[in-house]
N, C-alpha and C. Protein backbone atom coordinates (compact mmCIF):
# COMPACT_ATOMS: atom_id res chain seq x y z
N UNK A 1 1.61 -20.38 11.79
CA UNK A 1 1.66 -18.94 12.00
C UNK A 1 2.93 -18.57 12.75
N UNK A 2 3.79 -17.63 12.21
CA UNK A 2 4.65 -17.24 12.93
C UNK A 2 5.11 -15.59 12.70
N UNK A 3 4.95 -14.75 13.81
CA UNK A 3 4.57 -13.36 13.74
C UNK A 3 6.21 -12.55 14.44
N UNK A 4 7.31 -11.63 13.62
CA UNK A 4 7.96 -11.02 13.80
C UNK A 4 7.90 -9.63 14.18
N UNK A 5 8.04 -9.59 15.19
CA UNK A 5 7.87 -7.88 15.38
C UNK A 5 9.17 -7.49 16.16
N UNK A 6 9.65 -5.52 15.94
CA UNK A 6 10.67 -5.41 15.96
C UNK A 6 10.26 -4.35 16.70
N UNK A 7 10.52 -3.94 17.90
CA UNK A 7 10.32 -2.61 18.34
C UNK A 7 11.61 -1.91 19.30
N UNK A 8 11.44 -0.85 18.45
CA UNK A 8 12.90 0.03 18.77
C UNK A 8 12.48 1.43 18.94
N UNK A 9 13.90 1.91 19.79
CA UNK A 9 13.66 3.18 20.30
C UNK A 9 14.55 3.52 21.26
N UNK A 10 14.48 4.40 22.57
CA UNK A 10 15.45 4.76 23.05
C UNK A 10 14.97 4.96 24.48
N UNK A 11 16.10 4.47 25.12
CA UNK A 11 15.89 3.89 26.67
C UNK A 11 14.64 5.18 27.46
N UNK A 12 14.00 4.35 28.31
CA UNK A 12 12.96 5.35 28.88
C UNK A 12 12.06 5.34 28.25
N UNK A 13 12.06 4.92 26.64
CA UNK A 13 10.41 5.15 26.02
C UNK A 13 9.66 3.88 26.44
N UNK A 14 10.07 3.07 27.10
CA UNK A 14 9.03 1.62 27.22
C UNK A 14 9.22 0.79 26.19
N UNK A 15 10.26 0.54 25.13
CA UNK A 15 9.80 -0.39 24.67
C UNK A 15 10.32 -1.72 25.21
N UNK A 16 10.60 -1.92 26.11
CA UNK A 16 11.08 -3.43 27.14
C UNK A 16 10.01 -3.49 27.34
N UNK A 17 9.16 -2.81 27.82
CA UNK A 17 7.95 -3.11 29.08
C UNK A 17 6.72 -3.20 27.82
N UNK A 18 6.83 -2.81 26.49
CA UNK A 18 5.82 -3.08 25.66
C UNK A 18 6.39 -4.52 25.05
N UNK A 19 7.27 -4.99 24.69
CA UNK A 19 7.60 -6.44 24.23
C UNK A 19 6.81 -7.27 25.67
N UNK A 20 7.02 -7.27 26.62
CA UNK A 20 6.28 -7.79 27.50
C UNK A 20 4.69 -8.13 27.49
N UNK A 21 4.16 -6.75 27.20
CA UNK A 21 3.02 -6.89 26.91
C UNK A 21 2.07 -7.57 26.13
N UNK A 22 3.41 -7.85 24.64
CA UNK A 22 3.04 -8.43 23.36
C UNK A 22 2.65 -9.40 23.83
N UNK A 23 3.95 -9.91 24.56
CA UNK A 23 4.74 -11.60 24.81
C UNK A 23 3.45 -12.05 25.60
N UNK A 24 3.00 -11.14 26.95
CA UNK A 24 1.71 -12.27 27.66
C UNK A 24 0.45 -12.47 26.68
N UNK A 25 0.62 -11.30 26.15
CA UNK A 25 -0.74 -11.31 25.22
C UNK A 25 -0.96 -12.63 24.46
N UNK A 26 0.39 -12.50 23.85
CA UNK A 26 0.88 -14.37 22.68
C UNK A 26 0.56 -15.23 23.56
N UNK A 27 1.16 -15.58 24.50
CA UNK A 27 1.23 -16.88 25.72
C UNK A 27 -0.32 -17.02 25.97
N UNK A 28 -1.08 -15.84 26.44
CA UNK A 28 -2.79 -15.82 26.63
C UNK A 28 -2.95 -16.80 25.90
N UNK A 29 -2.59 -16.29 24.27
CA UNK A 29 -3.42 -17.48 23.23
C UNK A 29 -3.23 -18.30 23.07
N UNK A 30 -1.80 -18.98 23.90
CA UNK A 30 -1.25 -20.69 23.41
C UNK A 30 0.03 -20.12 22.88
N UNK A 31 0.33 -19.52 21.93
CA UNK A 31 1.36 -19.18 21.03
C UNK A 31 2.73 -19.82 22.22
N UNK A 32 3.97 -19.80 21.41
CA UNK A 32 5.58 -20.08 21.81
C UNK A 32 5.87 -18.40 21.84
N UNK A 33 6.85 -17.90 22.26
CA UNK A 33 7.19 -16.54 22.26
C UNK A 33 8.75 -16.49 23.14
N UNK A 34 9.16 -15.82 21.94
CA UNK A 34 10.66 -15.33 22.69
C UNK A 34 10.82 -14.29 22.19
N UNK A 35 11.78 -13.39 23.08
CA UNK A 35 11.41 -11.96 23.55
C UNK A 35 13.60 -12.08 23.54
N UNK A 36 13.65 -11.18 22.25
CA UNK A 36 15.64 -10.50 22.44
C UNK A 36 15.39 -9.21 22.65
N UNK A 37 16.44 -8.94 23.48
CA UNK A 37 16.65 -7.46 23.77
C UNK A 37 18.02 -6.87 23.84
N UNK A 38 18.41 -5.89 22.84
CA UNK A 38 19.55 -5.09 22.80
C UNK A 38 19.34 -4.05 22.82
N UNK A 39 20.50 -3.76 24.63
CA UNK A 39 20.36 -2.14 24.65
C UNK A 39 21.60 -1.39 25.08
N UNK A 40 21.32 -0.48 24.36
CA UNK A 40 22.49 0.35 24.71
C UNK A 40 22.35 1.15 25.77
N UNK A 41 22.78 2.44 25.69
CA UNK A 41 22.71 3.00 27.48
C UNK A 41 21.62 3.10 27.82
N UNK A 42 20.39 2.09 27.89
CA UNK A 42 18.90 2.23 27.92
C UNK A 42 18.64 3.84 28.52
N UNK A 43 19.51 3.63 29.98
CA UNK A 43 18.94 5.04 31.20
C UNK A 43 19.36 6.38 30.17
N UNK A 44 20.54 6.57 29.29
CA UNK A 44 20.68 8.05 28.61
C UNK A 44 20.14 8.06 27.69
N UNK A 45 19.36 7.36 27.41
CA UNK A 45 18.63 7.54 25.64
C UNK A 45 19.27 7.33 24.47
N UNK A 46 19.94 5.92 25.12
CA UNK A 46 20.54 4.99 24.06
C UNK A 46 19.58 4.24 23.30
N UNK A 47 19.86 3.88 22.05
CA UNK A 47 18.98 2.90 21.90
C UNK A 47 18.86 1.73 22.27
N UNK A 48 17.65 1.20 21.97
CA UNK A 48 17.22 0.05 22.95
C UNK A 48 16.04 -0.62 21.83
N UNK A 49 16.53 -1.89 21.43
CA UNK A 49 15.87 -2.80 20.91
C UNK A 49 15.20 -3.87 20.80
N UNK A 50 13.98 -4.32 20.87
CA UNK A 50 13.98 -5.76 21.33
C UNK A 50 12.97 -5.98 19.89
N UNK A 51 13.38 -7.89 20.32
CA UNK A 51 12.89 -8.54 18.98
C UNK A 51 11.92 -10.04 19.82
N UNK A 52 10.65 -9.67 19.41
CA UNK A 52 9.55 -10.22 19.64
C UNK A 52 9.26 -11.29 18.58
N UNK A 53 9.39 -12.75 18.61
CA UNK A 53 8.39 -13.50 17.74
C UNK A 53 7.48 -14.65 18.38
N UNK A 54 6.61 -14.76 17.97
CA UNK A 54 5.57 -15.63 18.80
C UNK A 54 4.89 -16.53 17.29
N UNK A 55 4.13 -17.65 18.14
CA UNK A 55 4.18 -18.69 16.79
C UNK A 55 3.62 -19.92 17.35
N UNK A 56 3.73 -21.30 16.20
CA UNK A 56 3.31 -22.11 16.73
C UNK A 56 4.80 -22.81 17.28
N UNK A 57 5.82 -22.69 16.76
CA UNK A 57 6.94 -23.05 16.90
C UNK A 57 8.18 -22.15 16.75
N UNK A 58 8.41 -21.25 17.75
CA UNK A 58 9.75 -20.38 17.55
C UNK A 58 10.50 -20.78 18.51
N UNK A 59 11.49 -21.11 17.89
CA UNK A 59 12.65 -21.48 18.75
C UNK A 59 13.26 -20.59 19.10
N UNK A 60 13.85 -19.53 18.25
CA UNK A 60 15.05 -18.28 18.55
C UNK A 60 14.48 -17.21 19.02
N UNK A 61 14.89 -15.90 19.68
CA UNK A 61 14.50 -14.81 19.74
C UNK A 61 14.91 -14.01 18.68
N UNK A 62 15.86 -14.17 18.30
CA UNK A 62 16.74 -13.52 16.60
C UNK A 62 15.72 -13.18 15.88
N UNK A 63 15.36 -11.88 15.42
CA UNK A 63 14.96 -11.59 13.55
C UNK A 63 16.09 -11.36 12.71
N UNK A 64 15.69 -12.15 11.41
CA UNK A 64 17.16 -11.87 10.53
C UNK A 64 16.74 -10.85 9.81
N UNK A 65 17.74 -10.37 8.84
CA UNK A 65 18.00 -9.05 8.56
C UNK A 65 16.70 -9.46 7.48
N UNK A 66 15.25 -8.37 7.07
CA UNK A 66 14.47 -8.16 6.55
C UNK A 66 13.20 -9.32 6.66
N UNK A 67 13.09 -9.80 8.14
CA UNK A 67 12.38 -10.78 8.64
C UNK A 67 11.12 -10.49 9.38
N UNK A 68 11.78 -9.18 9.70
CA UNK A 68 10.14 -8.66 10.49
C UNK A 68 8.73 -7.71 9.55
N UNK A 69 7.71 -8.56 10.68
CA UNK A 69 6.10 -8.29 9.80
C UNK A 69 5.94 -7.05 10.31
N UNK A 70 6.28 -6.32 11.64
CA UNK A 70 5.88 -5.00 11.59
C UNK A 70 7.37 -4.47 12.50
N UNK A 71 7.83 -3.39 12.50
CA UNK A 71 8.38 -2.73 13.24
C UNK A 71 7.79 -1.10 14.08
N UNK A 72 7.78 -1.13 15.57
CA UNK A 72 7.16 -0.45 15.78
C UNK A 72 7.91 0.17 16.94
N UNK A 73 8.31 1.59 15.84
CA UNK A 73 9.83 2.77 16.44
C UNK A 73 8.86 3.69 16.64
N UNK A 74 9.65 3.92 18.42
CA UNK A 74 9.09 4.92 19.00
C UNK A 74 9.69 6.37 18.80
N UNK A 75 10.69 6.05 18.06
CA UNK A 75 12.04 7.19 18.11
C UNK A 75 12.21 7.22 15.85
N UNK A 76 12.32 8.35 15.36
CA UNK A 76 12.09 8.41 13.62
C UNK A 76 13.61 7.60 13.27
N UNK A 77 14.54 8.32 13.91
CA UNK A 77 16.16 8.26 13.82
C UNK A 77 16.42 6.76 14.06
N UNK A 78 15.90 5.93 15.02
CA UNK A 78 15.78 4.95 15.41
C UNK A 78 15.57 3.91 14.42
N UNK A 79 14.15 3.97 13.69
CA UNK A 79 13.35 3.14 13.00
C UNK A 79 14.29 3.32 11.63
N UNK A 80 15.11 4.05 11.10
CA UNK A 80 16.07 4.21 10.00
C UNK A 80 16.98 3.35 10.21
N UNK A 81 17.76 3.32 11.47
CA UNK A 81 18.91 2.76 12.01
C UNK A 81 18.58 1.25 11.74
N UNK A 82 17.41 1.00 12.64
CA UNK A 82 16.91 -0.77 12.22
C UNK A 82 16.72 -1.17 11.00
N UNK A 83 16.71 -0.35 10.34
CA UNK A 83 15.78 -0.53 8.33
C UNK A 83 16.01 -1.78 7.80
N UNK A 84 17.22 -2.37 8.57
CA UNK A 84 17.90 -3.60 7.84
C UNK A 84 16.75 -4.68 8.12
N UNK A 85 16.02 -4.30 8.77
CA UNK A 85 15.05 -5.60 9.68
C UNK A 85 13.89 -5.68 8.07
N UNK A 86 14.03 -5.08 7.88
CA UNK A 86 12.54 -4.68 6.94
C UNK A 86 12.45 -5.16 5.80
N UNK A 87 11.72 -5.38 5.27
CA UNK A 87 11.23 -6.22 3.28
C UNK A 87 9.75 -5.88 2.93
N UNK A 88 9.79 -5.97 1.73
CA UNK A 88 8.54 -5.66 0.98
C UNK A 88 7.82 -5.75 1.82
N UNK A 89 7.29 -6.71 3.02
CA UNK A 89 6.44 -7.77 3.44
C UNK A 89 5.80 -7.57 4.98
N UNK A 90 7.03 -6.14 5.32
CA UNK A 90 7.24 -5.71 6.26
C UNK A 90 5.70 -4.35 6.62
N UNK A 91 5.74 -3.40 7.34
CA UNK A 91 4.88 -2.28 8.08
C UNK A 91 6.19 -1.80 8.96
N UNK A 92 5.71 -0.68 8.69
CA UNK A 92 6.81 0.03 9.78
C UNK A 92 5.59 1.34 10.00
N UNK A 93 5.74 1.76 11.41
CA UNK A 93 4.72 2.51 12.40
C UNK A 93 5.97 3.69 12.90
N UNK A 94 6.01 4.45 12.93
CA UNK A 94 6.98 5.33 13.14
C UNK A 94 6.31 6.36 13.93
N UNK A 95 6.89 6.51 14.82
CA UNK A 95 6.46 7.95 16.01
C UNK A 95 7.33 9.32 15.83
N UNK A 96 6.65 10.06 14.78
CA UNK A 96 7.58 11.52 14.17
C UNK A 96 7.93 12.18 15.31
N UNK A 97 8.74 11.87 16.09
CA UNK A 97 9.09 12.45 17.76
C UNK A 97 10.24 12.33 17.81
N UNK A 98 11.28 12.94 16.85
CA UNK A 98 12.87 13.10 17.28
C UNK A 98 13.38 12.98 18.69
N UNK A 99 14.05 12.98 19.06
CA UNK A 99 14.86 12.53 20.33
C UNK A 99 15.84 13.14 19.87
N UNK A 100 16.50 13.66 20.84
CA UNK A 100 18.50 14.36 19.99
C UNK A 100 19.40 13.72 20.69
N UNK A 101 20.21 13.08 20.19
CA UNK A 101 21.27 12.70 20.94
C UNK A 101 22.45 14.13 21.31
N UNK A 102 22.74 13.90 22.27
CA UNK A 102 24.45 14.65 22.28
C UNK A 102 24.91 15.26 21.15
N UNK A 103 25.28 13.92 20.14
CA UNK A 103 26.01 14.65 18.85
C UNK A 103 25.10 15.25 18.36
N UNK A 104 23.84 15.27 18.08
CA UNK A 104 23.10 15.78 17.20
C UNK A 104 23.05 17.44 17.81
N UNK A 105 23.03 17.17 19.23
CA UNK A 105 22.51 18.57 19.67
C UNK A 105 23.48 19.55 19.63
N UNK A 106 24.90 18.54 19.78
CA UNK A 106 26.37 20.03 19.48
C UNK A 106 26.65 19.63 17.84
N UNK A 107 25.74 19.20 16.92
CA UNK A 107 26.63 19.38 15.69
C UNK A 107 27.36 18.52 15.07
N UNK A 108 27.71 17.63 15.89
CA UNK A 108 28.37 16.44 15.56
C UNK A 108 27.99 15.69 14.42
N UNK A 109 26.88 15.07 14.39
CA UNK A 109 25.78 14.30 13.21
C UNK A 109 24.69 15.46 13.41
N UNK A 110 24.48 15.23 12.19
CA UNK A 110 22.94 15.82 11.28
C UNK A 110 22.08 14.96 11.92
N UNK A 111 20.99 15.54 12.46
CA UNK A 111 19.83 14.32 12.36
C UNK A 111 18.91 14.33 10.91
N UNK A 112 18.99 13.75 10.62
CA UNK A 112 17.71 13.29 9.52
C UNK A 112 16.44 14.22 9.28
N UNK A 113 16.16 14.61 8.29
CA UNK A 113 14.78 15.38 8.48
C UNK A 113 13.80 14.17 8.57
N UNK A 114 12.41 14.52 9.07
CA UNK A 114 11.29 13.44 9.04
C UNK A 114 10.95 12.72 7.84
N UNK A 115 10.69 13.67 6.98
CA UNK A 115 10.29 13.40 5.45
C UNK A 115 11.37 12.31 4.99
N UNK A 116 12.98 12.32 4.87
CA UNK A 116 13.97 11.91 4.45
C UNK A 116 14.09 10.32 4.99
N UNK A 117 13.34 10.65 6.75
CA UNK A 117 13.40 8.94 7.09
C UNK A 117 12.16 8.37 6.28
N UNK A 118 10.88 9.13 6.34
CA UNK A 118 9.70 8.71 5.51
C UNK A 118 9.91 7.95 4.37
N UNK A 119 10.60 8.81 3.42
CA UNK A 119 11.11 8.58 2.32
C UNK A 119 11.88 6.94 2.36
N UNK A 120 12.66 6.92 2.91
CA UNK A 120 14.04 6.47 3.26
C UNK A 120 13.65 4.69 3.36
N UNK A 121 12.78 4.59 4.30
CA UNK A 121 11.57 3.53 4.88
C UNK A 121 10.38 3.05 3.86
N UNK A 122 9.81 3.90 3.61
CA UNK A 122 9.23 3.64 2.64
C UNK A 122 9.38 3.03 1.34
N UNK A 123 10.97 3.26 0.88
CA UNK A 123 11.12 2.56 -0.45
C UNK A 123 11.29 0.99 -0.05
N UNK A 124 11.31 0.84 1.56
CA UNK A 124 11.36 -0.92 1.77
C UNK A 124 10.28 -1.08 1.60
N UNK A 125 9.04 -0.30 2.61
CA UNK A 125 8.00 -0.99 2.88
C UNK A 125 6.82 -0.02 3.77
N UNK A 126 5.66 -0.20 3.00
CA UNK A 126 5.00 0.71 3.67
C UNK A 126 4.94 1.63 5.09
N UNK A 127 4.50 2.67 5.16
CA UNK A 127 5.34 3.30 7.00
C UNK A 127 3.98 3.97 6.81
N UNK A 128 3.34 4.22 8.31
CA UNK A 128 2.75 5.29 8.75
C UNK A 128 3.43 5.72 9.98
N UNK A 129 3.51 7.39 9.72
CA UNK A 129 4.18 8.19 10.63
C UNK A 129 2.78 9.32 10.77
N UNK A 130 3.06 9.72 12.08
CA UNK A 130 2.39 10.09 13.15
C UNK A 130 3.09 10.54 14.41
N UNK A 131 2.48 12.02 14.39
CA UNK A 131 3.31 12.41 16.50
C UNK A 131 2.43 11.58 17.38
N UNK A 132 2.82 10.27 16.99
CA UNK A 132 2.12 9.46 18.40
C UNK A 132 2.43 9.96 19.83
N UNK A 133 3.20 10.75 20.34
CA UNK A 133 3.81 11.00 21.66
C UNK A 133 3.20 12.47 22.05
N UNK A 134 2.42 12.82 20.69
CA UNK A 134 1.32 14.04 20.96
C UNK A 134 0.34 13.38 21.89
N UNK A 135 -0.16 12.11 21.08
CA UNK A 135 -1.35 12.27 21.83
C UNK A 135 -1.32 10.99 22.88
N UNK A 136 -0.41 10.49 23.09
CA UNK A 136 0.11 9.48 24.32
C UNK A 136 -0.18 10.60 25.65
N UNK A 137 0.49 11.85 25.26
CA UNK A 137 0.94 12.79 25.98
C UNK A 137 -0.63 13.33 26.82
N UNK A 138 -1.45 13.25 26.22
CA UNK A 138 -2.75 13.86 26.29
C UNK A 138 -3.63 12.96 27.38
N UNK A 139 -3.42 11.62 27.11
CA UNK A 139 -3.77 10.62 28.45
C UNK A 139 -2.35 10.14 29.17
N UNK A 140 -1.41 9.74 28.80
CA UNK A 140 0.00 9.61 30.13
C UNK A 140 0.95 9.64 28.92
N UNK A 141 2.13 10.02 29.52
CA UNK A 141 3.41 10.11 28.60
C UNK A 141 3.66 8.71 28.25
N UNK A 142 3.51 7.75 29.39
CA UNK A 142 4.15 6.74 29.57
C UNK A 142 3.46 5.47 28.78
N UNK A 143 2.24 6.15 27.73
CA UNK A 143 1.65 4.93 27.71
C UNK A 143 1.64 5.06 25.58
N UNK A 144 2.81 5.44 25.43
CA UNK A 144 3.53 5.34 24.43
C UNK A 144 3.04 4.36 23.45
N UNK A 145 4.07 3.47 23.67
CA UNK A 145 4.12 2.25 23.22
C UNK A 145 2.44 0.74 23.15
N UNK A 146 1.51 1.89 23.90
CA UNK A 146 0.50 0.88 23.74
C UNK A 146 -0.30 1.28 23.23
N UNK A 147 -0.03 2.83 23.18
CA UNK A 147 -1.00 3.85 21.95
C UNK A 147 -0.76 3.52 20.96
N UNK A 148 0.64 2.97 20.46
CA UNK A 148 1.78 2.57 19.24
C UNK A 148 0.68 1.31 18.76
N UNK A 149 0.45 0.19 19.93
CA UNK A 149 0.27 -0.99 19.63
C UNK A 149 -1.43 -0.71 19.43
N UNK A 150 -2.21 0.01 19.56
CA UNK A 150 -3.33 -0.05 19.31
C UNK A 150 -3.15 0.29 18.05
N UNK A 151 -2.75 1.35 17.74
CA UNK A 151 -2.85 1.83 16.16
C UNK A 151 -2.57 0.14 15.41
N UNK A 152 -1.53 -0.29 15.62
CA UNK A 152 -1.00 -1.41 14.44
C UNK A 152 -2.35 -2.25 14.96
N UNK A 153 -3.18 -2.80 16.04
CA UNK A 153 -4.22 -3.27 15.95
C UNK A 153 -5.56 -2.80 15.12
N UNK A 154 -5.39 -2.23 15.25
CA UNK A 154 -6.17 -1.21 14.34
C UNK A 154 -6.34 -0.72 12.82
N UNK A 155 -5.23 -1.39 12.43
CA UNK A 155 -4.45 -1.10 11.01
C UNK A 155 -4.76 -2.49 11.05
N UNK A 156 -5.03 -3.71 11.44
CA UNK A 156 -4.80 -5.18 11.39
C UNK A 156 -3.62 -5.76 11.21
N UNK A 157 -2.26 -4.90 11.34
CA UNK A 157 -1.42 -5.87 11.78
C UNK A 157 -0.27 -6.35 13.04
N UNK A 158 -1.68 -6.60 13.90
CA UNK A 158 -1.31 -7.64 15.17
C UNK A 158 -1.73 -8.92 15.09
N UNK A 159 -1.92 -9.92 15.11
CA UNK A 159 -2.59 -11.44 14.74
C UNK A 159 -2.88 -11.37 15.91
N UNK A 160 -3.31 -11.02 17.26
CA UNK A 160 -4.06 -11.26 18.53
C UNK A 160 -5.32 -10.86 18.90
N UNK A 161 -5.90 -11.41 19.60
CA UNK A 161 -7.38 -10.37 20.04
C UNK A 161 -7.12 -9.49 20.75
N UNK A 162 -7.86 -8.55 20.81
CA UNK A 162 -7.70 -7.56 21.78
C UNK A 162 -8.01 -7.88 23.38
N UNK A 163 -9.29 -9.21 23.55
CA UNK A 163 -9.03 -9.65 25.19
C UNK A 163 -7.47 -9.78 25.64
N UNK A 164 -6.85 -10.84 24.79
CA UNK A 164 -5.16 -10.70 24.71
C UNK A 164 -4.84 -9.73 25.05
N UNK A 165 -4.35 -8.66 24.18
CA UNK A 165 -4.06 -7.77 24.51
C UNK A 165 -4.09 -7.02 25.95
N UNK A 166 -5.40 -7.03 26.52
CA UNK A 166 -6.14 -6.54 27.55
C UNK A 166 -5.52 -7.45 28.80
N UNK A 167 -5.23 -9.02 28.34
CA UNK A 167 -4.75 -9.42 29.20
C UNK A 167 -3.05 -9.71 29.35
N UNK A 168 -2.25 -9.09 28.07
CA UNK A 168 -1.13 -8.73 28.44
C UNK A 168 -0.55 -7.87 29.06
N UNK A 169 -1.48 -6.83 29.07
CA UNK A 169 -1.58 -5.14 29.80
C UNK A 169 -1.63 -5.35 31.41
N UNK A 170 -2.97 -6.49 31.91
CA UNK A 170 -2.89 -7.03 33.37
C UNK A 170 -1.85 -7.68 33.63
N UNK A 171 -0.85 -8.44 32.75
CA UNK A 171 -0.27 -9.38 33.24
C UNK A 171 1.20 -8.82 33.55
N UNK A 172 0.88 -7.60 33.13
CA UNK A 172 2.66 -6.73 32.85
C UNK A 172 2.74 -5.83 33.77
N UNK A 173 1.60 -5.09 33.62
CA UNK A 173 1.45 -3.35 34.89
C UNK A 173 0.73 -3.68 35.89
N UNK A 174 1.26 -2.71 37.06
CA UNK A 174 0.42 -2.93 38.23
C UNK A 174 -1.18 -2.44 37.70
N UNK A 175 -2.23 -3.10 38.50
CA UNK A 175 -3.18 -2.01 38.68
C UNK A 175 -3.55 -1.13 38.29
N UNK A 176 -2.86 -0.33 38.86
CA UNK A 176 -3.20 1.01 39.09
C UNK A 176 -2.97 2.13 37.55
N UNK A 177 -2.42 0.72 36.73
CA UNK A 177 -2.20 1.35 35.23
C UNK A 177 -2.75 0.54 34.12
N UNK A 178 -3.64 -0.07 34.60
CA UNK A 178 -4.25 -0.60 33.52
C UNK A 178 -5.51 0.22 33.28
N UNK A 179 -6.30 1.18 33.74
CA UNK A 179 -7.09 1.80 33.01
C UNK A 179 -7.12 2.94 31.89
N UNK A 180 -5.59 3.86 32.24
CA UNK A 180 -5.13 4.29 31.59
C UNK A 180 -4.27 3.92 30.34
N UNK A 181 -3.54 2.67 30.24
CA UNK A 181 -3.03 1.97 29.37
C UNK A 181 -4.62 1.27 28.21
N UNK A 182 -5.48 1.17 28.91
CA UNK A 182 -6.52 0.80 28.38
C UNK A 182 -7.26 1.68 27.36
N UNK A 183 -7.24 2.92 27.79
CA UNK A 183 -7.79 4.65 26.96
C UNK A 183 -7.13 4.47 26.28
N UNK A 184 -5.54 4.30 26.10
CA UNK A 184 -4.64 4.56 25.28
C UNK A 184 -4.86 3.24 24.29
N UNK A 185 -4.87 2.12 24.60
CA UNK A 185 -4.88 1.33 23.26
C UNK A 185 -6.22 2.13 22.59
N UNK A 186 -7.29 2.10 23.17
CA UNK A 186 -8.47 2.40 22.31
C UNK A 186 -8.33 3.39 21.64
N UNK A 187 -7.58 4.68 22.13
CA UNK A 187 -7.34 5.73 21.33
C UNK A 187 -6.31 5.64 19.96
N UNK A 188 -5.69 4.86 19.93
CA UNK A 188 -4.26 3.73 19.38
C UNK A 188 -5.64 3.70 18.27
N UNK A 189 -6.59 2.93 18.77
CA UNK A 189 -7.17 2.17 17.15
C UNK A 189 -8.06 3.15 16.70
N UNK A 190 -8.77 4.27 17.42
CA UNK A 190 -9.35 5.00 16.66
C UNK A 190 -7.98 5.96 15.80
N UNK A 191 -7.34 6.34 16.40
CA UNK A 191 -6.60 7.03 15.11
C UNK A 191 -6.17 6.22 13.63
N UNK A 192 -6.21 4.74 14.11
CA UNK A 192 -5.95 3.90 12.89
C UNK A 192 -7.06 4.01 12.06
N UNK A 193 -8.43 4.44 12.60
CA UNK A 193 -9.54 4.50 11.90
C UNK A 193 -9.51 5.76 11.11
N UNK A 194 -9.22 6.83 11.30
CA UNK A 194 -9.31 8.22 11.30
C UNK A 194 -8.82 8.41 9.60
């Protein structure tokens, strides 16, 4: 077994602190796990990427270009930009929650309509899009990325249990945020049900 995941987005949304989460979750079960991370101006809402694989044997942190089993963009503009990661074989989870950069906001670049990245993604490989950051927003802003990760649990493609899970969440956040990170995965998999 060896499980690629790609999660991207833009500094401040958590996705450092959600590769973490994956990563104890994997280790819980025995799994190998290495954790790459490329970021750009994380603090201005650069993008920020990291590449998660866990397994019985992973040596690299590297995904090669159309290697990953799910990608999970917190940012639409974002999850286009990575596309190269993606193949038939792939899931892509997309959070319809534009972000504007600078250029976009004076004119510089077009941003993308939603539909166009939909589109765009889709001819690789299946996508569900969703204002996940609606309803993150509704129990904590901040708990993004684990609302993100319930849904793909929920959809079945995470290969972990959810105790895992539960105990990557303890092993990453203080305290004082694991009950709320906890609402949020569960709410994560009922919308996968929905």
């Amino acid at each position: 077994m060896e499980f690629n995941l790609i999660i991207t987005g833009v500094g401040g949304q958590g996705g450092l602190t959600l590769s973490r989460i994956v990563g104890n979750a994997a280790m819980h079960e025995g799994y190998n796990v290495r954790i790459g991370e490329t970021l750009g101006m994380s603090q201005r809402y650069g993008s920020v990427l990291s590449y998660l694989r866990f397994g019985e044997e992973v040596y690299s942190p590297l995904i090669g270009e159309g290697e990953a089993d799910l990608m999970l963009a917190f940012e639409p503009a974002e999850a286009l930009r990575n596309a190269r990661f993606l193949s038939k074989k792939s899931v892509a989870i997309v959070n319809a929650y534009p972000i504007h950069t600078a250029t976009t906001l004076v004119g510089k670049e077009r941003y993308p309509e939603l539909e166009e990245i939909k589109k765009a993604i889709g001819k690789i490989c299946p996508v569900h899009m969703a204002n996940f950051q609606e309803e993150a927003d509704k129990i904590n802003p901040r708990t993004l990325g684990v609302l993100m990760l319930g849904y793909a649990f929920g959809k079945g493609l995470i290969p972990l249990k959810k105790e895992s899970i539960y105990e990557g969440i303890k092993g990453t956040l203080p305290g004082k945020l694991w009950e709320t990170n906890f609402r949020a995965f569960e709410r994560g998999t009922e919308l996968a049900r929905e």
